[in-house]
Protein backbone atom coordinates (compact mmCIF):
# COMPACT_ATOMS: atom_id res chain seq x y z
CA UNK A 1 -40.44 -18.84 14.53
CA UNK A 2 -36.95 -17.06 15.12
CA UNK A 3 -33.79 -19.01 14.36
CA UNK A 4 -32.49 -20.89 17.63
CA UNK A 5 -28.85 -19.47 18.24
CA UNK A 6 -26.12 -22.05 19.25
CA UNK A 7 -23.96 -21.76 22.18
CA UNK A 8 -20.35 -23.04 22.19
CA UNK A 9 -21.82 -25.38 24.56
CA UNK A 10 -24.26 -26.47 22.28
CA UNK A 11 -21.24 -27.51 19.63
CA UNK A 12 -19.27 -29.26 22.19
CA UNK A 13 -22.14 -31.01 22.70
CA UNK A 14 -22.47 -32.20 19.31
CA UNK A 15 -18.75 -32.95 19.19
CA UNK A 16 -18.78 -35.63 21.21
CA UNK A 17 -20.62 -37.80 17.81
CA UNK A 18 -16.50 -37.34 16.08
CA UNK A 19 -15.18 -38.41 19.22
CA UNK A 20 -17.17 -40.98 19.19
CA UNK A 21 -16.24 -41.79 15.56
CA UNK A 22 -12.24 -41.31 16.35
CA UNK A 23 -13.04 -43.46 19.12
CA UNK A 24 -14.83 -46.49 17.13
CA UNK A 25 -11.66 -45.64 14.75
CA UNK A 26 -9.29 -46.64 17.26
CA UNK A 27 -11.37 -49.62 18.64
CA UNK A 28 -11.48 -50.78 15.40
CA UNK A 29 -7.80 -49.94 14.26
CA UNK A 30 -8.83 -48.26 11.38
CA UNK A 31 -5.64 -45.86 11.11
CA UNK A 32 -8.26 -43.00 10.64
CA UNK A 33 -8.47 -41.89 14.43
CA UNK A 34 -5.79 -38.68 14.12
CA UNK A 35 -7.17 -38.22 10.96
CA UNK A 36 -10.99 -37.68 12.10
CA UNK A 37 -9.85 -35.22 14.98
CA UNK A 38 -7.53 -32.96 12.77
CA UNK A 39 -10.46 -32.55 9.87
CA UNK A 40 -13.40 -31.84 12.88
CA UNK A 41 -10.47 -29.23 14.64
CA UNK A 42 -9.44 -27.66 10.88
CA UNK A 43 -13.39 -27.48 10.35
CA UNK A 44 -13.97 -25.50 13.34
CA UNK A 45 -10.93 -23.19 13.04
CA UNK A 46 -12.09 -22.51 9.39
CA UNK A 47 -15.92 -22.09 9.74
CA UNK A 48 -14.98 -19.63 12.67
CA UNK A 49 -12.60 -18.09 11.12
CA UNK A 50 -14.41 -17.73 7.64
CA UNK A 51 -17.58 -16.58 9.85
CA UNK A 52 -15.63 -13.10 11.47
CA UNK A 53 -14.15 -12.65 7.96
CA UNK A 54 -18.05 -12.31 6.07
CA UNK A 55 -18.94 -10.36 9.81
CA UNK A 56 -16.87 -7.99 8.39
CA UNK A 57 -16.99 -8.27 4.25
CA UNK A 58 -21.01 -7.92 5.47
CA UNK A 59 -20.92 -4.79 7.56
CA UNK A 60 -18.61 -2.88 5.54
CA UNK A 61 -20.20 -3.72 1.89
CA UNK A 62 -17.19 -2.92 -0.04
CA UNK A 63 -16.85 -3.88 -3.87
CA UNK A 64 -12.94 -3.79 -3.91
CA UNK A 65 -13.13 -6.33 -0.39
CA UNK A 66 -16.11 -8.20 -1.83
CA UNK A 67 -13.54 -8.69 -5.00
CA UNK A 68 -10.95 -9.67 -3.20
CA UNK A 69 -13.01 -12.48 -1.33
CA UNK A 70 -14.18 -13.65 -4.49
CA UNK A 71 -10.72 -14.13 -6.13
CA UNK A 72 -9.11 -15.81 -3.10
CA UNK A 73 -11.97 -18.52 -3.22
CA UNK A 74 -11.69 -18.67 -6.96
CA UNK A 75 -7.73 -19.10 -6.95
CA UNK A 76 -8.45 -21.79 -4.10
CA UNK A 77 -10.71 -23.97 -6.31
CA UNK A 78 -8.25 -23.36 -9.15
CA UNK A 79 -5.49 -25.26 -7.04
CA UNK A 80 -8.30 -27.72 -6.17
CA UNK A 81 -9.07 -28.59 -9.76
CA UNK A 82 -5.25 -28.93 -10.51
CA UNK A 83 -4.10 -31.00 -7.57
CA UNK A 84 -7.08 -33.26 -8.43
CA UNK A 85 -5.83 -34.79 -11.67
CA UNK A 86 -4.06 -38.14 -11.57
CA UNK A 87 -2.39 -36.22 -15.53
CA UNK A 88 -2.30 -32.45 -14.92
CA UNK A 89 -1.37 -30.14 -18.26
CA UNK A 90 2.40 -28.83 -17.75
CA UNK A 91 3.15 -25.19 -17.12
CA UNK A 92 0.88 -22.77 -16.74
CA UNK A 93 -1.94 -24.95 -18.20
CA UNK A 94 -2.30 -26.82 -15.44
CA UNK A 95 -4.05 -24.16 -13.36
CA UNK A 96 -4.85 -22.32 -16.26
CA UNK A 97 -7.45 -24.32 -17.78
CA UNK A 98 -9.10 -25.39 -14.47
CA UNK A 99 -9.06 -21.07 -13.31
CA UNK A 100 -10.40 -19.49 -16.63
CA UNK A 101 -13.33 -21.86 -17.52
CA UNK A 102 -14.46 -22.04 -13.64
CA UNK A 103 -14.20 -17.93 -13.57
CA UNK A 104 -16.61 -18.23 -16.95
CA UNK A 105 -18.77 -20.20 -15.59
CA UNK A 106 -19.04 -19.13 -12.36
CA UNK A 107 -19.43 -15.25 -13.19
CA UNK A 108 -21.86 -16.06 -15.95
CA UNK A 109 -24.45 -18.25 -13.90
CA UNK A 110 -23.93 -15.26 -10.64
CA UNK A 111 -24.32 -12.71 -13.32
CA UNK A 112 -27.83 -14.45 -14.75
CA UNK A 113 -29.17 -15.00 -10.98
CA UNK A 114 -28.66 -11.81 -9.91
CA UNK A 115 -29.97 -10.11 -13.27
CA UNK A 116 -32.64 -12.60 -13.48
CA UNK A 117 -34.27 -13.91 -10.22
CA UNK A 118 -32.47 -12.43 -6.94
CA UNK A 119 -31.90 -9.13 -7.78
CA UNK A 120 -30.60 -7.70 -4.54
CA UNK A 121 -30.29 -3.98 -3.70
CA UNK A 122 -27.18 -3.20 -4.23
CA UNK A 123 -26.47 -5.58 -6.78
CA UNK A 124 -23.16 -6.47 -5.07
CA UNK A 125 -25.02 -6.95 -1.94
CA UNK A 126 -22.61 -9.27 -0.12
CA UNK A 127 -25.05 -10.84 2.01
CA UNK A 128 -26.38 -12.67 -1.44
CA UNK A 129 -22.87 -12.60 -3.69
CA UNK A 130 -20.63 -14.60 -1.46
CA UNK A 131 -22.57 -17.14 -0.32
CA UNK A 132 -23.85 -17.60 -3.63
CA UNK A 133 -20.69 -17.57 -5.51
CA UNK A 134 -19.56 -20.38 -2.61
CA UNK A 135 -22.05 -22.86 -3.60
CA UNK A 136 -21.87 -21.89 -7.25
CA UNK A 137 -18.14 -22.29 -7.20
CA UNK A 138 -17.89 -25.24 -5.58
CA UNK A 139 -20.22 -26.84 -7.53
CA UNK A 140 -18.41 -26.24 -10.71
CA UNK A 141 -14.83 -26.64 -8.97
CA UNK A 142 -15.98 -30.10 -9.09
CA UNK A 143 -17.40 -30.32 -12.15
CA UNK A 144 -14.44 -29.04 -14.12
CA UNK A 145 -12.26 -31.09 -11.93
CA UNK A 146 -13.93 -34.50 -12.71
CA UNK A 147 -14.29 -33.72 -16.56
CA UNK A 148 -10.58 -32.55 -16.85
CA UNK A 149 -9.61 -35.92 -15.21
CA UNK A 150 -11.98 -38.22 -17.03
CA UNK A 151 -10.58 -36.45 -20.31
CA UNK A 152 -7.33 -37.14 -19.95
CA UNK A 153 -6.84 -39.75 -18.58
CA UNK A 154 -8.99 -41.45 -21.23
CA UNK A 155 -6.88 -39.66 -23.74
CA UNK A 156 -3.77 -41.58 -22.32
CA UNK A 157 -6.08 -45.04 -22.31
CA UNK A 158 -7.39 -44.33 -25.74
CA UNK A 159 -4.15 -42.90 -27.02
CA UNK A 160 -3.93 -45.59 -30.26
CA UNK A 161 -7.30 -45.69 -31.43
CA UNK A 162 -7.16 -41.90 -30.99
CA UNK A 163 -4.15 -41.67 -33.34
CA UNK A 164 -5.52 -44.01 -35.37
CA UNK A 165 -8.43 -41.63 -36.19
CA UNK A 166 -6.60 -39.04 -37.21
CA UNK A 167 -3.84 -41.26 -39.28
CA UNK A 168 -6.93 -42.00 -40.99
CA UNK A 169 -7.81 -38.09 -41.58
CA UNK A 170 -10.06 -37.04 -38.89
CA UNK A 171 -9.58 -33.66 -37.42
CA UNK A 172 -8.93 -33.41 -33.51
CA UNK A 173 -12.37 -32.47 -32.85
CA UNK A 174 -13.65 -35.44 -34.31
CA UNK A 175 -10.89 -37.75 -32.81
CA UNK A 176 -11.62 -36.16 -29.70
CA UNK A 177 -15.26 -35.95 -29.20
CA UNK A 178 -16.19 -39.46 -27.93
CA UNK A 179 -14.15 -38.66 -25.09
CA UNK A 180 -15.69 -35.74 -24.61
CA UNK A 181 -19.07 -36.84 -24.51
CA UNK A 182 -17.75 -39.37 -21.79
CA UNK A 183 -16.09 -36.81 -19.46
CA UNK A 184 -18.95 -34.78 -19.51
CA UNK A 185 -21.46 -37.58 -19.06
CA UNK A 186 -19.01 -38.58 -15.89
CA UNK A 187 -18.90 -34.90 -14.37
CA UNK A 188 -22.98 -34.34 -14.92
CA UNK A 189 -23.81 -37.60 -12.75
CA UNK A 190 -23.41 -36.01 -9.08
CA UNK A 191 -25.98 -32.99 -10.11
CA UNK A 192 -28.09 -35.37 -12.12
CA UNK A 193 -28.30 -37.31 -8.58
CA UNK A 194 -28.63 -34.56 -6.48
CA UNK A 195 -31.38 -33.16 -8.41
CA UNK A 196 -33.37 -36.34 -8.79
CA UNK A 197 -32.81 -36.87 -4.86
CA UNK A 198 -33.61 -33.88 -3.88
CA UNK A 199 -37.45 -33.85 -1.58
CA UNK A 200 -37.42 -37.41 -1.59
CA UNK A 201 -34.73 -39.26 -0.59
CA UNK A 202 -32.73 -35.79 1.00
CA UNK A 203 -33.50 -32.72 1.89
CA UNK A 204 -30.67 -30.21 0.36
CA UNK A 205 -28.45 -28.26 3.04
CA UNK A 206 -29.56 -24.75 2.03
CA UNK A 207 -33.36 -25.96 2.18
CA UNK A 208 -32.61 -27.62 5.93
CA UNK A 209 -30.82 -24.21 6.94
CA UNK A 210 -33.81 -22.29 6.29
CA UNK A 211 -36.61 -23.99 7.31
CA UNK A 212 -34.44 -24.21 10.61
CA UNK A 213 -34.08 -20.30 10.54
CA UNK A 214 -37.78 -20.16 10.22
CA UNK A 215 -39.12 -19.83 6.55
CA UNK A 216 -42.00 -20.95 5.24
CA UNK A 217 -40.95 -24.83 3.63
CA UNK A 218 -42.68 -23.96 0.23
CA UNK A 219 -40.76 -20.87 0.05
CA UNK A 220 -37.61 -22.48 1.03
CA UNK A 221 -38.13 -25.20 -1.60
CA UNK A 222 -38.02 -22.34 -4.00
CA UNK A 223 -35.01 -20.93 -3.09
CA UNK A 224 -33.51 -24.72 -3.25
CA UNK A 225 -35.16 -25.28 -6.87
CA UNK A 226 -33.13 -21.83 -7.80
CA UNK A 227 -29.83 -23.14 -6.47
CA UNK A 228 -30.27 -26.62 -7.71
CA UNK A 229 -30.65 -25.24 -11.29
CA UNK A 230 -28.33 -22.76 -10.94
CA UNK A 231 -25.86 -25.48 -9.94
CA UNK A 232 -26.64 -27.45 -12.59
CA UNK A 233 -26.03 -24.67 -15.75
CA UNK A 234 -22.68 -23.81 -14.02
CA UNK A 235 -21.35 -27.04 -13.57
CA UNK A 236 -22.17 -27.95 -17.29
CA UNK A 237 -20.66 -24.92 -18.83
CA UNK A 238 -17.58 -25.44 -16.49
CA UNK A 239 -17.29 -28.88 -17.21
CA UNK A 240 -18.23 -28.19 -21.11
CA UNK A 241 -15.53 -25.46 -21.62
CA UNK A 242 -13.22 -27.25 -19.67
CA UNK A 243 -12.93 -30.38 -22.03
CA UNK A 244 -12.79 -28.39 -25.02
CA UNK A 245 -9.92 -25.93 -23.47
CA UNK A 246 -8.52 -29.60 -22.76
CA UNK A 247 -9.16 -30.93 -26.04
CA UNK A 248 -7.70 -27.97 -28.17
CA UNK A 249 -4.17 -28.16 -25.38
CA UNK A 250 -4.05 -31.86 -25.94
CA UNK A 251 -3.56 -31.65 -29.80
CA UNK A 252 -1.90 -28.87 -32.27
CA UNK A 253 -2.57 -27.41 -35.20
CA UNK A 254 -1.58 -29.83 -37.03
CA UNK A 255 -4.20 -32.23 -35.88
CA UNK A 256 -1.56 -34.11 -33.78
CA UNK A 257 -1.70 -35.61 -30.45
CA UNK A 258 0.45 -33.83 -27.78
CA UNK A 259 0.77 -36.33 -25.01
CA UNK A 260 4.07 -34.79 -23.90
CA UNK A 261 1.80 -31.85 -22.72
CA UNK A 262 0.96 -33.70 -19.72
CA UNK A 263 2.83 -35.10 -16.43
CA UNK A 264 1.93 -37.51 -14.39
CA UNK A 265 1.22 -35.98 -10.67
């Protein structure tokens, strides 16, 4: 079966469920009513405008332009991940932290899927880099983000028994790890429950998308296995590098703690 193609008409069409919504909002006097209709018109300016942009990045097949895509979505998440935290690192760390370990991450779990499984002809082919490096990166965007903001702010909850462990002579690491384990725990949960709902309670986005484009289910359950795992090492790594890049910034070398190193946002 060959994909259906949508019209314009076929969108406005569809539209007319958030009008409906903005509508109930207003009935309702929800405050959310202006709210709804900006996000659904920013949504369709952005998905447009993102969809001529790969048009191009696709049909041209440049490294250097395929680059530059990548680093404007990866500077984007970085801002993400630091306007997220209710106690962001000052300076340079606040981005800092949240950039480099979602760059790691990111570039090693694209590097090992291209290498391993997809191996596309080119290897840069952009058809399969960007889109996978979107879901990749957003996936650990978020992970990072919700372990950076679990860690600290537990380190500001816990701050006394925390100093209390290493009055008492334990190194930072060891002062440090319970919260670790937590924040990681915390930032694992939404792929642990995506993974476990995935077939039966939901069918995943990318596996929808291509059974509507007219694969074979099985096959497209494949593909949505490879993601979902993929999705999963990333966001641990991310979320694992971020909290000891957290962890090391919070203290010094003199095993004390450096609360003064944060702000509140």
């Amino acid at each position: 079966m060959s994909p259906t193609l949508l019209s314009y008409g076929d969108l406005a069409v569809a539209s007319l469920l958030v009008v409906l919504n903005a509508a109930l909002s207003f009935w309702l006097d929800l405050g959310l009513t202006r709210t709804v209709l900006v996000a659904a018109i920013r949504a369709v300016v952005q998905l447009m405008l993102v969809g001529l942009l790969l048009k191009t990045v696709f049909a041209l097949a440049s490294p250097p332009l395929i680059g530059a895509v990548l680093l404007a979505m990866l500077l984007s998440a970085s801002y993400e991940i630091a306007s997220r935290q209710e106690r962001r690192f000052a300076g340079f760390w606040a981005y800092g932290i949240g950039a480099t370990t979602t760059m790691l991450a990111t570039v090693l779990v694209i590097a090992f899927a291209l290498a391993g499984t997809l191996r596309p002809d080119p290897w840069y082919a952009p058809q399969v880099v960007v889109p996978l490096a979107g879901i990749i990166l957003g996936n650990v965007m978020n992970g990072v983000s919700v372990s950076l903001n679990a860690f600290s702010t537990a380190v500001v909850r816990e701050r006394t028994a925390i100093e209390a462990r290493l009055a008492l002579g334990a190194d930072r690491a060891t002062a440090l790890k319970p919260l670790q384990r937590s924040a990681l725990r915390t930032s694992m949960i939404p792929i642990v429950n995506q993974m476990s709902a995935a077939g039966i309670i939901t069918l995943p986005g990318m596996m929808t998308g291509q059974i509507l484009a007219g694969m074979e289910p099985v096959e497209a359950a494949k593909y949505q296995i490879l993601i979902l795992f993929l999705i999963a090492g990333g966001a641990g790594l991310g979320a694992l590098a971020a909290t000891y890049a957290a962890a090391w910034r919070i203290t010094d070398e003199r095993d004390r703690l450096r609360l003064d190193r944060l702000q509140q946002k």
